[in-house]
PDB file of N, CA and C in Angstrom:
ATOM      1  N   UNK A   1       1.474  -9.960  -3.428  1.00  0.00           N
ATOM      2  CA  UNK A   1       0.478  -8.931  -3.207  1.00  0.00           C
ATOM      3  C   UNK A   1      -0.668  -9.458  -2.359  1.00  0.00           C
ATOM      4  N   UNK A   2      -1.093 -10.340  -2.221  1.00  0.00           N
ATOM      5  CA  UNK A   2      -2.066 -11.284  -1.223  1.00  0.00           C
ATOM      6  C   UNK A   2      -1.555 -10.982  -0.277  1.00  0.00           C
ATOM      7  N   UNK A   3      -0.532 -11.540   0.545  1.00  0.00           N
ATOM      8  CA  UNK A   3      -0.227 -11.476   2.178  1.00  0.00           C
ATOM      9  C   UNK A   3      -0.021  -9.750   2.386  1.00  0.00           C
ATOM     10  N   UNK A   4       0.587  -9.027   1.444  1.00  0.00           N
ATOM     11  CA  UNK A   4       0.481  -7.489   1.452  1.00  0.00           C
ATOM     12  C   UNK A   4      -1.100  -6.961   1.389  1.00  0.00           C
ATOM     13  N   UNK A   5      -2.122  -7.492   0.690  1.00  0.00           N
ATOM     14  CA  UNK A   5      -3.297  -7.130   1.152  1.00  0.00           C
ATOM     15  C   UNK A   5      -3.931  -7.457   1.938  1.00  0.00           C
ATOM     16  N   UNK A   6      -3.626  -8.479   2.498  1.00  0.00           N
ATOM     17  CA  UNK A   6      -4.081  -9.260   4.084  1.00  0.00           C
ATOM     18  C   UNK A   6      -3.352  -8.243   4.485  1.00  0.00           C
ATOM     19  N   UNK A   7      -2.128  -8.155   4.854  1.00  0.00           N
ATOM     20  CA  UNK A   7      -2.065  -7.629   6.106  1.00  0.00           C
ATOM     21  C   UNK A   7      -2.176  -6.421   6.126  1.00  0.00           C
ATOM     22  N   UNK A   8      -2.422  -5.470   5.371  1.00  0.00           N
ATOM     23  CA  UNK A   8      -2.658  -3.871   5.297  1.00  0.00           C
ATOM     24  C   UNK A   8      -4.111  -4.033   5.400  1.00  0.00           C
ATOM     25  N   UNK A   9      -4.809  -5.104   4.980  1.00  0.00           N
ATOM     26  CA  UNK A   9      -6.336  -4.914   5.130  1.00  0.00           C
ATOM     27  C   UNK A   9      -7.005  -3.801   4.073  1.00  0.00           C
ATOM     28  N   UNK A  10      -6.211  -4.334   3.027  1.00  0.00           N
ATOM     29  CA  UNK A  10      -6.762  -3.260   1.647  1.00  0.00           C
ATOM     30  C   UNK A  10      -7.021  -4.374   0.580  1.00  0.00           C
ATOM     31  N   UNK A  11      -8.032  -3.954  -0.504  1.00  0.00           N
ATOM     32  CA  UNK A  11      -8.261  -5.423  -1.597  1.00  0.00           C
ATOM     33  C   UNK A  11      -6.722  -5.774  -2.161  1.00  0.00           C
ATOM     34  N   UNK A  12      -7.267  -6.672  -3.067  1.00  0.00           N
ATOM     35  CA  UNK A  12      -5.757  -6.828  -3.431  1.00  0.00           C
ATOM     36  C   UNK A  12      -6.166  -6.107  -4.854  1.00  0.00           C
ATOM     37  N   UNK A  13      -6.972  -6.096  -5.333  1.00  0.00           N
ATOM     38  CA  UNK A  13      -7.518  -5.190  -6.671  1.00  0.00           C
ATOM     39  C   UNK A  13      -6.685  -4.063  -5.882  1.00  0.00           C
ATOM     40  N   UNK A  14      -7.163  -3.212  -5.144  1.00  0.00           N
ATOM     41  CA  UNK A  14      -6.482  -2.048  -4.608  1.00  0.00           C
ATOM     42  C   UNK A  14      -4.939  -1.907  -4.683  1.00  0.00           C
ATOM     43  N   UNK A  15      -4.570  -2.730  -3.786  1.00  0.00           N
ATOM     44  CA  UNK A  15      -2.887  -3.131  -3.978  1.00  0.00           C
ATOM     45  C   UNK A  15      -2.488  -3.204  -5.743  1.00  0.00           C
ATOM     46  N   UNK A  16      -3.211  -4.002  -6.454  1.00  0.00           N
ATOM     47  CA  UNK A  16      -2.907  -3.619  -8.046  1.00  0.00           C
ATOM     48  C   UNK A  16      -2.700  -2.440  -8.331  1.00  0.00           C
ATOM     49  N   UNK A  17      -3.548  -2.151  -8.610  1.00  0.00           N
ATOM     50  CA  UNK A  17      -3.822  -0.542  -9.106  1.00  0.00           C
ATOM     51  C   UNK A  17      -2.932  -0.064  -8.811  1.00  0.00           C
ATOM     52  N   UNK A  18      -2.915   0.633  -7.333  1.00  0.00           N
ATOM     53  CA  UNK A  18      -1.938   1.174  -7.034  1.00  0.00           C
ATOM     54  C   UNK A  18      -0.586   0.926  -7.310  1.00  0.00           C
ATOM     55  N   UNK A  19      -0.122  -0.471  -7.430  1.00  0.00           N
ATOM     56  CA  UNK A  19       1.344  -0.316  -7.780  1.00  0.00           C
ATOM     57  C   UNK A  19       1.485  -0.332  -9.357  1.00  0.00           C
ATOM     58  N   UNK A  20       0.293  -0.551  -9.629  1.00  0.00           N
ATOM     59  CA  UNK A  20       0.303   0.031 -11.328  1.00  0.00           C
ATOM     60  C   UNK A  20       0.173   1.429 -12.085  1.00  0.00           C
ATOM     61  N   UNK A  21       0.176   2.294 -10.894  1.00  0.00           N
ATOM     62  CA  UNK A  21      -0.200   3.570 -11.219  1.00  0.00           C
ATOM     63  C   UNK A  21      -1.448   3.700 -11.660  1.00  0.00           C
ATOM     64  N   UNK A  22      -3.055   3.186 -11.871  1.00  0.00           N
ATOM     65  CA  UNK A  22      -3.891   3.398 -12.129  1.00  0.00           C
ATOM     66  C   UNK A  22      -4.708   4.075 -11.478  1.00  0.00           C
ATOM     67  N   UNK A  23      -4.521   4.283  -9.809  1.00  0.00           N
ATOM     68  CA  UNK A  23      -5.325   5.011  -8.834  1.00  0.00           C
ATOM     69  C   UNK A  23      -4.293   5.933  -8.372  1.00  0.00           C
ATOM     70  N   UNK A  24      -5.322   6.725  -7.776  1.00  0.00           N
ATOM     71  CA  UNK A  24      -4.406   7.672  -6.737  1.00  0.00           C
ATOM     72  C   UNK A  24      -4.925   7.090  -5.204  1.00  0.00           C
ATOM     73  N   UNK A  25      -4.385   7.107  -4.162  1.00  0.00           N
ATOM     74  CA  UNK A  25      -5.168   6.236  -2.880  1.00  0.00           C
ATOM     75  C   UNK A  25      -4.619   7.736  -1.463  1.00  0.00           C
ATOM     76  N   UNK A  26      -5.380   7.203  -0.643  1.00  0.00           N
ATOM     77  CA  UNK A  26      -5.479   8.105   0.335  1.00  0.00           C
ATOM     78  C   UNK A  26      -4.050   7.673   0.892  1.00  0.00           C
ATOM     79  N   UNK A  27      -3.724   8.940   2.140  1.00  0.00           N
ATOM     80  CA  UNK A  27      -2.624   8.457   2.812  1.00  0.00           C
ATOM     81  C   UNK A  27      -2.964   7.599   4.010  1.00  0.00           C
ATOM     82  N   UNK A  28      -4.188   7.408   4.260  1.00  0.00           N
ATOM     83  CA  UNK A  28      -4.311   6.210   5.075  1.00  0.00           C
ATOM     84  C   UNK A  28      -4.367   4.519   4.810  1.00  0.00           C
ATOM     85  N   UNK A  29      -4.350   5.058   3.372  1.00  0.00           N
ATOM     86  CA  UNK A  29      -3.987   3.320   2.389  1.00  0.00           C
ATOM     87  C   UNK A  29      -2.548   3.422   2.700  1.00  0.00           C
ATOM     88  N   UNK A  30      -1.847   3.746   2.346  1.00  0.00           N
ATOM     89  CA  UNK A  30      -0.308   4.264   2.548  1.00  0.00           C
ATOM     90  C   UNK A  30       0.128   3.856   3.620  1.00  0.00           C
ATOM     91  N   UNK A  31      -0.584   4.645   4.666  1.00  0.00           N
ATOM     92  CA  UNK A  31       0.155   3.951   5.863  1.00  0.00           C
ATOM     93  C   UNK A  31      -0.435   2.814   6.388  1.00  0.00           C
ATOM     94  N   UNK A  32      -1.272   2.708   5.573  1.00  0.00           N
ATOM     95  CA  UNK A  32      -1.658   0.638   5.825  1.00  0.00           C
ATOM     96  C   UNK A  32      -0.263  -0.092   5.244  1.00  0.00           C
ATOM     97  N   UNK A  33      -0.188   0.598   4.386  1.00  0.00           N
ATOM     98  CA  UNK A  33       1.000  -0.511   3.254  1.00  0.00           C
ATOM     99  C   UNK A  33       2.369  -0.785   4.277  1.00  0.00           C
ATOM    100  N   UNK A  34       2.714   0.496   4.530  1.00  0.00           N
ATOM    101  CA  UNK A  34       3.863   0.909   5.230  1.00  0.00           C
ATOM    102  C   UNK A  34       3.743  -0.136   6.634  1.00  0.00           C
ATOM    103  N   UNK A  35       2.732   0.424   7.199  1.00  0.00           N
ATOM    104  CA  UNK A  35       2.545  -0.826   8.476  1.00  0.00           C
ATOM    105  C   UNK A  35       3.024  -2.018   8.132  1.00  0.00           C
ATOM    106  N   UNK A  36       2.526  -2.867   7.247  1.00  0.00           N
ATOM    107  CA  UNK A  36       2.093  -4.012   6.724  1.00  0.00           C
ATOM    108  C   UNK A  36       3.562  -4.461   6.493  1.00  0.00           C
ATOM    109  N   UNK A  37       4.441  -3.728   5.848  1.00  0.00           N
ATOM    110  CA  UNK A  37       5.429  -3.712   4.938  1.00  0.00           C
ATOM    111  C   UNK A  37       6.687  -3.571   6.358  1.00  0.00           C
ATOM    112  N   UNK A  38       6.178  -3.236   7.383  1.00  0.00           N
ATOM    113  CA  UNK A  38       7.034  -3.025   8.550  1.00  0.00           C
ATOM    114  C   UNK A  38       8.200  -2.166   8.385  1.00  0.00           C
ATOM    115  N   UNK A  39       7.501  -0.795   7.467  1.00  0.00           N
ATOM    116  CA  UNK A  39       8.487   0.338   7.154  1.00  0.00           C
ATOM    117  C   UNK A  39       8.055   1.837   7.728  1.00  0.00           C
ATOM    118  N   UNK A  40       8.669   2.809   7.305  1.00  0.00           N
ATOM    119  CA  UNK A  40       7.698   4.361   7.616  1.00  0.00           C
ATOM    120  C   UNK A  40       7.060   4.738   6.706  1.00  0.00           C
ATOM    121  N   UNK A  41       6.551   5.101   6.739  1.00  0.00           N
ATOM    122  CA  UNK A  41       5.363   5.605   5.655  1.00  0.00           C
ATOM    123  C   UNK A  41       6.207   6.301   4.694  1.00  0.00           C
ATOM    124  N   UNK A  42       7.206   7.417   4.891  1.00  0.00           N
ATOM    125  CA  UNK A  42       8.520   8.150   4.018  1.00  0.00           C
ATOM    126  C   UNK A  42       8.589   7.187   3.180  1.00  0.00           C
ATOM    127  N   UNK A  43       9.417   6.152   3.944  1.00  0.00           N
ATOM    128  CA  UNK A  43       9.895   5.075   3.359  1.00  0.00           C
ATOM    129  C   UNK A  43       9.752   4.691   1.412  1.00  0.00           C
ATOM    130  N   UNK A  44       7.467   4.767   1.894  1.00  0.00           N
ATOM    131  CA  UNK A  44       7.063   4.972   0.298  1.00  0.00           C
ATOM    132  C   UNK A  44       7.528   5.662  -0.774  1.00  0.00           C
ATOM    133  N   UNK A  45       8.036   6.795  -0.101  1.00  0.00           N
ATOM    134  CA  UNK A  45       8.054   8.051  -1.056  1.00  0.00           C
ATOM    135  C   UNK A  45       9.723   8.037  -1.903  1.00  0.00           C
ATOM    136  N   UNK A  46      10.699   7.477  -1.042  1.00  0.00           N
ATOM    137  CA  UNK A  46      11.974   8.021  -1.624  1.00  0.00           C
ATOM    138  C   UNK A  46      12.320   7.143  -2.606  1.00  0.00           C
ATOM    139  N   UNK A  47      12.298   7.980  -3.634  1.00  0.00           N
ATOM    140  CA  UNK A  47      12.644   6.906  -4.679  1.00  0.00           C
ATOM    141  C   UNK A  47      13.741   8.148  -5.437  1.00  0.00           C
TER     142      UNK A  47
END
């Protein structure tokens, strides 16, 4: 989660949360992740 919050340029508290379900985050956090993650933003969603 460090080099994922470096490189999306989001905290890494943030990056927690979020993959803990504790926040809800904008879709421009999202497509930080997605960038970062060198995926599509969709990508997030299909589960």
């Amino acid at each position: 989660m460090t080099k994922l919050a470096f490189d999306s340029g989001l905290e890494y508290s943030q990056i927690s949360r979020i993959e803990l379900g504790q926040i809800n985050t904008s879709i421009a956090a999202v497509n930080s992740i997605a960038l970062a993650l060198k995926i599509k933003t969709k990508e997030l969603f299909d589960f």
